[in-house]
Protein backbone atom coordinates (compact mmCIF):
# COMPACT_ATOMS: atom_id res chain seq x y z
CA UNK A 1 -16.33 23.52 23.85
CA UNK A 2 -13.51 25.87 23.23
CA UNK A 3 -14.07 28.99 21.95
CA UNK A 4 -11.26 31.67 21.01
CA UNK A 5 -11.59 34.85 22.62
CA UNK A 6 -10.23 38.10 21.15
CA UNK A 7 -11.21 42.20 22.01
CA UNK A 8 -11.69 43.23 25.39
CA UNK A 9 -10.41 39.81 26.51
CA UNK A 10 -6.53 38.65 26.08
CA UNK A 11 -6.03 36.37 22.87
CA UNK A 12 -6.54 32.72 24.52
CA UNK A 13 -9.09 29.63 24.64
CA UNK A 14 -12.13 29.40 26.79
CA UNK A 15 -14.20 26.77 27.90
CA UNK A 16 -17.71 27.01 26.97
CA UNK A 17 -20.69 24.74 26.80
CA UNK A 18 -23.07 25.25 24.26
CA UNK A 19 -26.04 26.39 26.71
CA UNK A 20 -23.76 29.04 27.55
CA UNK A 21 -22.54 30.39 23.80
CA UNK A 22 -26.08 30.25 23.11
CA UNK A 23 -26.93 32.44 25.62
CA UNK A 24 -23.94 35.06 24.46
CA UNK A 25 -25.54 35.56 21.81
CA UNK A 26 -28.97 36.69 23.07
CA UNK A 27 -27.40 38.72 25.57
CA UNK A 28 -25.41 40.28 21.97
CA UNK A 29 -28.28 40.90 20.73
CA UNK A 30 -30.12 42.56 24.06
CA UNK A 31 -26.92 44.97 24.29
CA UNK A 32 -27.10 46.07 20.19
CA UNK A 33 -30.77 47.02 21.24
CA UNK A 34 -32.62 44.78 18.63
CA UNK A 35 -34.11 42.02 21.29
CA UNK A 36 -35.47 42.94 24.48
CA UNK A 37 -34.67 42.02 28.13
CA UNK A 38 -37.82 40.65 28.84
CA UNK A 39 -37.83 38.66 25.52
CA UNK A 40 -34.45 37.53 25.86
CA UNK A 41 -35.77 36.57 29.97
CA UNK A 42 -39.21 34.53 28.29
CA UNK A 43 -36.63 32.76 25.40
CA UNK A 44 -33.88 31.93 28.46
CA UNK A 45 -36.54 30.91 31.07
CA UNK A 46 -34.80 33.19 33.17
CA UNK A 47 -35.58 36.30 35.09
CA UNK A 48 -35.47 39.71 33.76
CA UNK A 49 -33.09 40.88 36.50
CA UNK A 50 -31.19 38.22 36.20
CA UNK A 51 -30.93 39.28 32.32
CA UNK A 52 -30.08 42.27 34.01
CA UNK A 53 -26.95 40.74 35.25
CA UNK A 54 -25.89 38.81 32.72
CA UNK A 55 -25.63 42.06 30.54
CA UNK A 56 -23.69 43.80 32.66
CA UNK A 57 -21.15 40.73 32.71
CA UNK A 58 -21.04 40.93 28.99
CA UNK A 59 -20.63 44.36 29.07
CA UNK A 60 -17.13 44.17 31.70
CA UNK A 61 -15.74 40.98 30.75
CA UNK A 62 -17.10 40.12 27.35
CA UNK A 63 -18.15 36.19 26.48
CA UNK A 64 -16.47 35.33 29.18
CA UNK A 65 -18.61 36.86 31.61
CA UNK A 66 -21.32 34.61 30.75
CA UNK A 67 -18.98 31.39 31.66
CA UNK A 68 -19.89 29.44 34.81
CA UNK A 69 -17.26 31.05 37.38
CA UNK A 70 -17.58 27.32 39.25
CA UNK A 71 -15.75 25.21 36.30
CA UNK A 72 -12.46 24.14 37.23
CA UNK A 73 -12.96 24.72 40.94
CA UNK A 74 -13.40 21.61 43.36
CA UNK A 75 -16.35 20.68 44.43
CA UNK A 76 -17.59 21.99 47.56
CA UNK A 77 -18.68 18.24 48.44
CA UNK A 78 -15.94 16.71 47.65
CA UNK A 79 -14.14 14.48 49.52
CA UNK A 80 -10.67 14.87 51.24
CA UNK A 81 -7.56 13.36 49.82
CA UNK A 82 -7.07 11.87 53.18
CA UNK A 83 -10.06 9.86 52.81
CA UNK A 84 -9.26 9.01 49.06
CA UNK A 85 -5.95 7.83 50.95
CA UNK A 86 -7.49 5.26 53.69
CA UNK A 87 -9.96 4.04 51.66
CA UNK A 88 -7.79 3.11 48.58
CA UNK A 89 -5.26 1.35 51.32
CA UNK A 90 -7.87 -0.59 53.08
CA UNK A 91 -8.97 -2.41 49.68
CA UNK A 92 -5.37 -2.59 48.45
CA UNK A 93 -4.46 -4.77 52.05
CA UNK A 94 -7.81 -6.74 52.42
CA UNK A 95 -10.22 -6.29 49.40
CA UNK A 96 -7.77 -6.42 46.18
CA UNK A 97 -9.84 -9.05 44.86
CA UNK A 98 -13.29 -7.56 45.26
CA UNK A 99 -15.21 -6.10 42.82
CA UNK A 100 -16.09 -2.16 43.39
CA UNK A 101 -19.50 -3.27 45.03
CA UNK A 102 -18.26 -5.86 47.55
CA UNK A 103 -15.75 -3.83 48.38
CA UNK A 104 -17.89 -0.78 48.96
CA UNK A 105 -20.46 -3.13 51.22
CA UNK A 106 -17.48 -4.16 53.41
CA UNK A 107 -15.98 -0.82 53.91
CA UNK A 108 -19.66 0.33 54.94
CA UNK A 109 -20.18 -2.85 57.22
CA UNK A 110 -16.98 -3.35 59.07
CA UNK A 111 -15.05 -0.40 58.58
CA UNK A 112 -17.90 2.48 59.03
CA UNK A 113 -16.89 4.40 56.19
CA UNK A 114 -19.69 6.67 54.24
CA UNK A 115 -18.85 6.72 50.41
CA UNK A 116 -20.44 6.15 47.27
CA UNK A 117 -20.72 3.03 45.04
CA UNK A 118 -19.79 4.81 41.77
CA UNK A 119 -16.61 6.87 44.02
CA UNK A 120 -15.12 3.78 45.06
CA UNK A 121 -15.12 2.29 41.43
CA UNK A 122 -13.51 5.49 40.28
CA UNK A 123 -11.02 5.11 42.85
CA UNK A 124 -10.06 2.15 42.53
CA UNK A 125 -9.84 2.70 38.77
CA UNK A 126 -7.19 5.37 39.36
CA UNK A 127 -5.28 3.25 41.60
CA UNK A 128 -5.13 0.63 38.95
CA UNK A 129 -6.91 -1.95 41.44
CA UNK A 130 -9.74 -2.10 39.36
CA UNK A 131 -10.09 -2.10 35.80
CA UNK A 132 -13.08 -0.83 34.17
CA UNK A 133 -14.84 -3.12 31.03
CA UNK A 134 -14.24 -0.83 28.46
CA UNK A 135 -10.16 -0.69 29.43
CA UNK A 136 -10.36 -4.92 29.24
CA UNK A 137 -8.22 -6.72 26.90
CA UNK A 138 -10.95 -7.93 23.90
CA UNK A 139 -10.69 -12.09 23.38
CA UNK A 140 -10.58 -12.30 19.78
CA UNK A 141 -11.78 -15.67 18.97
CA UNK A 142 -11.42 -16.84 15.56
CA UNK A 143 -13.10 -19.77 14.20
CA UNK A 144 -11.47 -22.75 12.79
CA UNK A 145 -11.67 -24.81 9.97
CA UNK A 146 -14.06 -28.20 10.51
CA UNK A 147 -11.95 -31.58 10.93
CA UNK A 148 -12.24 -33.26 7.67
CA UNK A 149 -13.15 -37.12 8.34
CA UNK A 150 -16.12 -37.98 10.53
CA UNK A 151 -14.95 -39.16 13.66
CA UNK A 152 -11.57 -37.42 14.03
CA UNK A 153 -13.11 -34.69 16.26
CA UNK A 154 -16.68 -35.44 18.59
CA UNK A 155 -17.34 -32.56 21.12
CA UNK A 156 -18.90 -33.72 23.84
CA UNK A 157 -20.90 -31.19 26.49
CA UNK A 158 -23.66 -31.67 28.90
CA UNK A 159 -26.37 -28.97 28.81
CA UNK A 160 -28.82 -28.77 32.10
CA UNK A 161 -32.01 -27.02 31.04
CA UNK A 162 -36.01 -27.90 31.39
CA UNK A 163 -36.44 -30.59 28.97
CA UNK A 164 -39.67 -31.48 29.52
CA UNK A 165 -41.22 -27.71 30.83
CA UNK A 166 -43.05 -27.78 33.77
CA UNK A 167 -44.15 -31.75 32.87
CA UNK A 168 -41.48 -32.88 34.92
CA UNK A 169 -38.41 -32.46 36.90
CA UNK A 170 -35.11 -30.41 35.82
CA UNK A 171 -32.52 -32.67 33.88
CA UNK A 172 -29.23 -32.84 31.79
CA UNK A 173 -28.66 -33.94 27.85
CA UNK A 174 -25.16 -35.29 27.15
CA UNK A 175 -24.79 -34.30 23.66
CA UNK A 176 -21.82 -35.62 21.41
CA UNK A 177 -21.66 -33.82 17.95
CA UNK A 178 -19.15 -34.78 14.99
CA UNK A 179 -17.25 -31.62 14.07
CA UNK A 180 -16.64 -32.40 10.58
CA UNK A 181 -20.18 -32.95 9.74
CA UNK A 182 -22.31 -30.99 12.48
CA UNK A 183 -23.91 -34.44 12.82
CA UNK A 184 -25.95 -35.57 15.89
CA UNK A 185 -24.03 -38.66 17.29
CA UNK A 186 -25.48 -39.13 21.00
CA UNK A 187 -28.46 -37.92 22.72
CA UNK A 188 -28.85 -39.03 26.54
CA UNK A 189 -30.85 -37.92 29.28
CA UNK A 190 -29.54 -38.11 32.47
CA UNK A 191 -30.10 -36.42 36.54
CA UNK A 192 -26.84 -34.72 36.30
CA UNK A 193 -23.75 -34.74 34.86
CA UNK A 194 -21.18 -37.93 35.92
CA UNK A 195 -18.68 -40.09 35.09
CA UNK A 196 -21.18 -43.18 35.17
CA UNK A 197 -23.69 -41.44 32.73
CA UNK A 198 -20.57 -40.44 30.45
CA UNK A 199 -19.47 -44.11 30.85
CA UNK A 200 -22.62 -45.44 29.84
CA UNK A 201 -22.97 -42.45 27.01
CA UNK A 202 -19.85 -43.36 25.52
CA UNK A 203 -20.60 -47.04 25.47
CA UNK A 204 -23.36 -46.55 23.46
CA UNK A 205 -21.71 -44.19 21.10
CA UNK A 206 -18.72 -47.04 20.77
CA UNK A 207 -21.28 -49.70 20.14
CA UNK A 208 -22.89 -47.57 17.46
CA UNK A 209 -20.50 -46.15 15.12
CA UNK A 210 -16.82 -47.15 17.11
CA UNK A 211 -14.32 -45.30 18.53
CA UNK A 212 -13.72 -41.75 17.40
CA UNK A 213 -10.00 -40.66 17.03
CA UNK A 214 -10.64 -37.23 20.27
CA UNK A 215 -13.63 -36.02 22.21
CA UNK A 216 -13.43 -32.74 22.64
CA UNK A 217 -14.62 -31.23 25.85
CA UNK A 218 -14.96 -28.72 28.77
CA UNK A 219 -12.92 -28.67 31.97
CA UNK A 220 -15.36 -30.23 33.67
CA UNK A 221 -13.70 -32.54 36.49
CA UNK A 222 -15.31 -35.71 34.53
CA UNK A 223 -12.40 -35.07 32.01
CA UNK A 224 -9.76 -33.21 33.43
CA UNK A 225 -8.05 -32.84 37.00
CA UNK A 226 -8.37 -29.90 38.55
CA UNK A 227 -7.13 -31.16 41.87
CA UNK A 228 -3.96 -33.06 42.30
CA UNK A 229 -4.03 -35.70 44.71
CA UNK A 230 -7.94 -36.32 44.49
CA UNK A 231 -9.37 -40.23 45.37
CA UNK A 232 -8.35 -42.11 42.09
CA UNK A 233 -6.63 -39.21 40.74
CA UNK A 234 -3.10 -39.03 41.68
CA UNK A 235 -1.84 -40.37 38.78
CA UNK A 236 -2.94 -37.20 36.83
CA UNK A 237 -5.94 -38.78 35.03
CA UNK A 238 -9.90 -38.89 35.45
CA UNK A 239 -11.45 -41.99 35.36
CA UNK A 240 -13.14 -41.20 32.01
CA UNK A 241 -9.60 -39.99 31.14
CA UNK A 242 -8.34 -43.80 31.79
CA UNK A 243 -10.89 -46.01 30.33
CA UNK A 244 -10.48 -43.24 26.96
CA UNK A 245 -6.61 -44.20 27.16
CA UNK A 246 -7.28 -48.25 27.03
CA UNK A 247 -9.14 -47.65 24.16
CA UNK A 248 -6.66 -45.50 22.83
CA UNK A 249 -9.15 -42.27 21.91
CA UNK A 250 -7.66 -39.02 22.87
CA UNK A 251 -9.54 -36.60 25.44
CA UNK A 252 -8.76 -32.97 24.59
CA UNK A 253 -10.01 -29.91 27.24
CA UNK A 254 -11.31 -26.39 25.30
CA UNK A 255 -9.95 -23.28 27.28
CA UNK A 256 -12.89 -21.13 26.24
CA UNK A 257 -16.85 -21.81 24.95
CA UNK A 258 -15.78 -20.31 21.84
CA UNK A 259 -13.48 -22.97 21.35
CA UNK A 260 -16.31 -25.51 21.57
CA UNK A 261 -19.41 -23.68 20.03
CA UNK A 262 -19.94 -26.29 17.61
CA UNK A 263 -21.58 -28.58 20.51
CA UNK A 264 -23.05 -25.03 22.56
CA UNK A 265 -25.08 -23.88 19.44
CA UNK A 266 -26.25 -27.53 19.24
CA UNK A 267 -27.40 -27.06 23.00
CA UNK A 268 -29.50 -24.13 21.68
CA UNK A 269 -30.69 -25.40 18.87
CA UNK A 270 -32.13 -28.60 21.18
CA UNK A 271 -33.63 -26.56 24.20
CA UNK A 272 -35.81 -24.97 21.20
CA UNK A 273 -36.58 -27.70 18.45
CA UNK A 274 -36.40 -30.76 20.93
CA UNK A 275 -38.39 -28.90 23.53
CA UNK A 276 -41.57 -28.18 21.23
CA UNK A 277 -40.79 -31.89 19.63
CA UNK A 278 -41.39 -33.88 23.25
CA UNK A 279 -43.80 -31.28 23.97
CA UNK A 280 -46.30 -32.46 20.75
CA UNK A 281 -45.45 -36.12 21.50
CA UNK A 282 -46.40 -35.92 25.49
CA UNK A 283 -43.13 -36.77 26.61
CA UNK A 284 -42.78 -36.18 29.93
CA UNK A 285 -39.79 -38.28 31.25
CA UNK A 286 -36.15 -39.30 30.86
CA UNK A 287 -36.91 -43.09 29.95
CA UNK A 288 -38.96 -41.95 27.12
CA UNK A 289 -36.79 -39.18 26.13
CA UNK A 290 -34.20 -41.40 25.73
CA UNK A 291 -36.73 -43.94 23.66
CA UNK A 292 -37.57 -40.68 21.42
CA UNK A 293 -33.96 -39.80 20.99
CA UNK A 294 -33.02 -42.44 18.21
CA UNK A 295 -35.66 -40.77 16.01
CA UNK A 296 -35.15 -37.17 16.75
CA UNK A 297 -31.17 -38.00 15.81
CA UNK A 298 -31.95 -39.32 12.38
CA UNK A 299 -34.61 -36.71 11.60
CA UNK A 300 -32.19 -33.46 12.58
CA UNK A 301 -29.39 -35.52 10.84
CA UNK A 302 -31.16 -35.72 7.94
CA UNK A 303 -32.01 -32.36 7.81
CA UNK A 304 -29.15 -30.33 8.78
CA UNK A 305 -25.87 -32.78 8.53
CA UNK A 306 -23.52 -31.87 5.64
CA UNK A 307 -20.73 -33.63 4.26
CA UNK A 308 -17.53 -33.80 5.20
CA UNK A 309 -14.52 -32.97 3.02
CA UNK A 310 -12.91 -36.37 3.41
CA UNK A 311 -15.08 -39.12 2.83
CA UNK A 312 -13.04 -41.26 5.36
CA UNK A 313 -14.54 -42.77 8.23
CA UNK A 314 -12.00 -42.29 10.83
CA UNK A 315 -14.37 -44.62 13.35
CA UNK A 316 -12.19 -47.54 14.35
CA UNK A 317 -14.06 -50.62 15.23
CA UNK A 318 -13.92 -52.03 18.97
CA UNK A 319 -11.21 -55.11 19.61
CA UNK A 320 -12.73 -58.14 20.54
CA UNK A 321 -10.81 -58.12 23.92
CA UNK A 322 -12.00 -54.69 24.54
CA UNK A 323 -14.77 -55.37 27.07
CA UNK A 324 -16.67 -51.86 27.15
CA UNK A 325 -18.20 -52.99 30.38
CA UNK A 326 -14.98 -53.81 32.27
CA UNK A 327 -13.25 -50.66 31.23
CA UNK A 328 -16.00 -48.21 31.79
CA UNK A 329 -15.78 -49.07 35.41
CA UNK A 330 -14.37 -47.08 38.69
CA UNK A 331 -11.36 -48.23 39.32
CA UNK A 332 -9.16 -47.48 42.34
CA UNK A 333 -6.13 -48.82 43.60
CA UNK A 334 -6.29 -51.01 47.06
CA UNK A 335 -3.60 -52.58 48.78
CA UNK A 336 -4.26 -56.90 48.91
CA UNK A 337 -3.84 -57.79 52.73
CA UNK A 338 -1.58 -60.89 54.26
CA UNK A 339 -5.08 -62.57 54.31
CA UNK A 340 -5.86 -62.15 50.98
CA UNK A 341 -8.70 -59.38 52.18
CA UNK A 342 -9.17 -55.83 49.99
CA UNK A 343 -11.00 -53.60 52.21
CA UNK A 344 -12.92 -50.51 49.64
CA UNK A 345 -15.44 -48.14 51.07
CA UNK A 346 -16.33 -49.77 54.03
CA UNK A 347 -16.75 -53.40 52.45
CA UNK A 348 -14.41 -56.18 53.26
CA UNK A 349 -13.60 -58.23 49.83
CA UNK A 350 -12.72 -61.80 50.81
CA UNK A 351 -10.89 -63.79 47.98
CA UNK A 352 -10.76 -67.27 47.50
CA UNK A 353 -7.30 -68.73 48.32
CA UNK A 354 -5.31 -70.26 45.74
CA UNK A 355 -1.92 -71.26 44.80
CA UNK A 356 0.48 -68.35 45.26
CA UNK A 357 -2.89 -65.99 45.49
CA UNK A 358 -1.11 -63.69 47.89
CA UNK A 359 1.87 -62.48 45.60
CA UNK A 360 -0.39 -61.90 42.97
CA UNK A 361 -1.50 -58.80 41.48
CA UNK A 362 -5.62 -58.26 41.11
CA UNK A 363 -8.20 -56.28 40.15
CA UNK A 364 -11.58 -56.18 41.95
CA UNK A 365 -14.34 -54.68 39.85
CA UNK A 366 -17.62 -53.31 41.47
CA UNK A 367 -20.76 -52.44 39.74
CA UNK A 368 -24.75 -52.18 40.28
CA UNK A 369 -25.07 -55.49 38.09
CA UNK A 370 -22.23 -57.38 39.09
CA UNK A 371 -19.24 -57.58 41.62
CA UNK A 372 -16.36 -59.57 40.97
CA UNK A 373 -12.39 -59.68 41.54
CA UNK A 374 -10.44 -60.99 38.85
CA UNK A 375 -6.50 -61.58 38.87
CA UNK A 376 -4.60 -59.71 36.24
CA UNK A 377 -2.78 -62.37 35.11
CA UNK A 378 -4.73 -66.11 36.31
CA UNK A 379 -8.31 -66.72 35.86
CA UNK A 380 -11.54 -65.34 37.22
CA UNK A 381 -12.08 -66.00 41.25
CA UNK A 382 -15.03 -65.77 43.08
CA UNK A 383 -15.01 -63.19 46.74
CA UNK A 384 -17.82 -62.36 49.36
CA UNK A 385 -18.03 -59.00 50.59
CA UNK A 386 -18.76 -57.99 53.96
CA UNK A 387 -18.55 -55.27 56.10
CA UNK A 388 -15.52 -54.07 57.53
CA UNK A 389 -15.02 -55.37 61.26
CA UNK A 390 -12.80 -52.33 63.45
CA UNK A 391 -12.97 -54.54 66.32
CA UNK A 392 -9.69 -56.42 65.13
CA UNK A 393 -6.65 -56.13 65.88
CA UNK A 394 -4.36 -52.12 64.19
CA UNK A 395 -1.68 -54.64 63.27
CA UNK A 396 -3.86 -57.28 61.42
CA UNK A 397 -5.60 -54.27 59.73
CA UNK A 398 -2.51 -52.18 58.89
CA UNK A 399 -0.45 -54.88 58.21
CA UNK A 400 -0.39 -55.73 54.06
CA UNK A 401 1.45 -56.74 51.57
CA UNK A 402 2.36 -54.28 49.12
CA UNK A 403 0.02 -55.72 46.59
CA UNK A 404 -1.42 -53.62 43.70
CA UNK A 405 -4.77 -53.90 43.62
CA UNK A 406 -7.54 -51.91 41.31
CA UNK A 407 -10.82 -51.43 42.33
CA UNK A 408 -13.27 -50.36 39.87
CA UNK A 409 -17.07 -49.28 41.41
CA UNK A 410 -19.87 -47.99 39.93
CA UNK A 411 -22.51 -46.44 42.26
């Protein structure tokens, strides 16, 4: 607090606290005689010599006597300017990325220097290494309007949380939810998030109400490449990605939570309603979560669903030569030997020769209920897989035609 100081003193401001103006004013009182020193000493907590003292400060220097002499005067702990110095250059050459606490535990464990937590934060801070929460830019996130035609938008998430308590093991819900109507669409269990369980999510969802004009989703690697270059991925596109682009539905990535919190407060509202809803009906496992799903859907639908402002179905039916199980497959690309042999995690595929088989293009699909190799453009031909032999000859196994071949495989 600043208080202005006239009289004895030169015109000016002083800094005060309020402990201490309080205490000028007792004192005032002791040295116009109407309050004595050892009342003044019982209301201070303080001595009565040390009253004593104070009065004769008041008395030679006025209010200002009563200041603490130590403000504006360095501490006599503090540290040196040449530490300030090293320790601010050791972060900015090896720790500019840490946070204040790593860095402090680093400069304590390999470089043997003694400071605080809280000191290193507020150097850094000055340095402008480190910038404090309050000094963060604030991510306004307004929301937007809801699509108007069910179907145009589904967000898709998967939310890993205990399902079934302490019945059973951890799992994950895929949940798909129709932003123009907040409406339930697809309910799976599954272990863990993956392209198979999306594949087989989606199928369902196609089968029931058709293909939706976008999903909507995180940047989870199922959906978008984050990694240029990965197996299957060099073309720029996730295998999710590619069987949404031959059935023409657009896949489109949120930057932020926010921008998806249509499908995250539908996450919260199922890890507390369906929770205590398998918990009444004994459900203790994915099969008959899954079972149970149907049923929950159409109940919370029915309860909480509104209308959307278009009445418009934007749900496009499947094509009859869209086969849903062929294109929600793995699919990589091979290279077709001289010998008519695709070779594909460690298993030798062995086509059947036939006219002009070697020039031609094909696609070998792999799958936990069926294996097959079909040619893009002649009919279906049977293969026998084996096991890759390394005991021929490099030439005969690096030696190919430059044959396209796509491999789809599901686990």
């Amino acid at each position: 607090m600043c208080v202005l100081m006239g009289g004895l003193m030169p015109k000016g401001f002083l800094t005060m606290s309020t402990k201490e103006i309080d205490r000028g004013e007792l004192i005032r009182r002791v040295r116009e005689k109407r309050l004595t020193q050892a009342k003044a000493a019982a209301l201070l907590g303080l001595s009565v010599r040390q009253v004593k003292r104070l009065c004769r400060r008041f008395k030679g220097d006025g209010l200002a006597g009563l200041a603490s002499r130590q403000r504006g005067r360095p501490s006599n702990r503090k540290l040196s300017v040449e530490t300030k110095a090293e320790v601010v250059a050791l972060v900015r050459e090896r720790y500019a990325d840490f946070g204040p606490k790593l860095a402090h535990e680093k400069l304590v464990e390999l470089h043997g220097v003694r400071v605080g937590r809280e000191t290193v934060r507020g150097w850094l801070s000055e340095a402008g290494i480190w910038l404090p929460r309050a000094a963060r830019k604030l991510h306004v996130h307004q929301p937007r309007h809801r699509r108007q035609c069910l179907g145009e938008l589904v967000q898709i998430d998967g939310c890993d949380h205990e399902w079934f308590e302490a019945r059973a093991d951890r799992c994950t819900a895929l949940v798909y939810v129709d932003d123009a109507t907040g409406r339930l669409m697809e309910l799976r269990f599954v272990v863990s998030e993956s392209a198979f369980d999306y594949f087989a999510a989606t199928e369902s969802y196609l089968g029931r109400h058709g293909k939706p004009v976008a999903f909507y989703s995180d940047k989870h690697s199922i959906f978008r490449v984050n990694q240029e270059g990965a197996s299957g991925r060099a073309g720029g596109i996730t295998q999710f990605g590619r069987a949404l682009g031959v059935l023409n539905i657009n896949i489109i990535c949120a930057n932020t939570p926010q921008a998806k919190g249509r499908v995250e407060r539908m996450n919260k509202t199922l890890q507390d309603r369906l929770v205590k809803e398998m918990r009444l009906r004994g459900i203790s496992s994915m099969v008959d979560a899954n079972a149970y799903a149907p049923e929950f859907m159409e109940d919370y639908n029915r309860r909480f669903a509104r209308a959307p402002m278009n009445p418009h179905d934007a749900h496009r039916p499947v094509q009859p030569g869209e086969d849903l199980a062929h294109i929600f497959t793995w699919q990589e690309e091979r290279t077709m030997t001289r010998n008519l042999v695709v070779h594909f995690r460690r298993l030798t595929f062995l086509i059947v020769p036939a006219q002009r088989l070697s020039r031609s293009p094909a696609a070998v699909c792999s799958s936990t209920k069926r294996r097959m190799a079909r040619l893009r453009s002649t009919a279906l031909v049977t293969f026998c897989p084996t096991r890759c032999s390394t005991s021929s000859p490099w030439w005969r196994r690096v030696k190919s035609l430059r044959t396209s071949v796509s491999v789809p495989f599901c686990r």
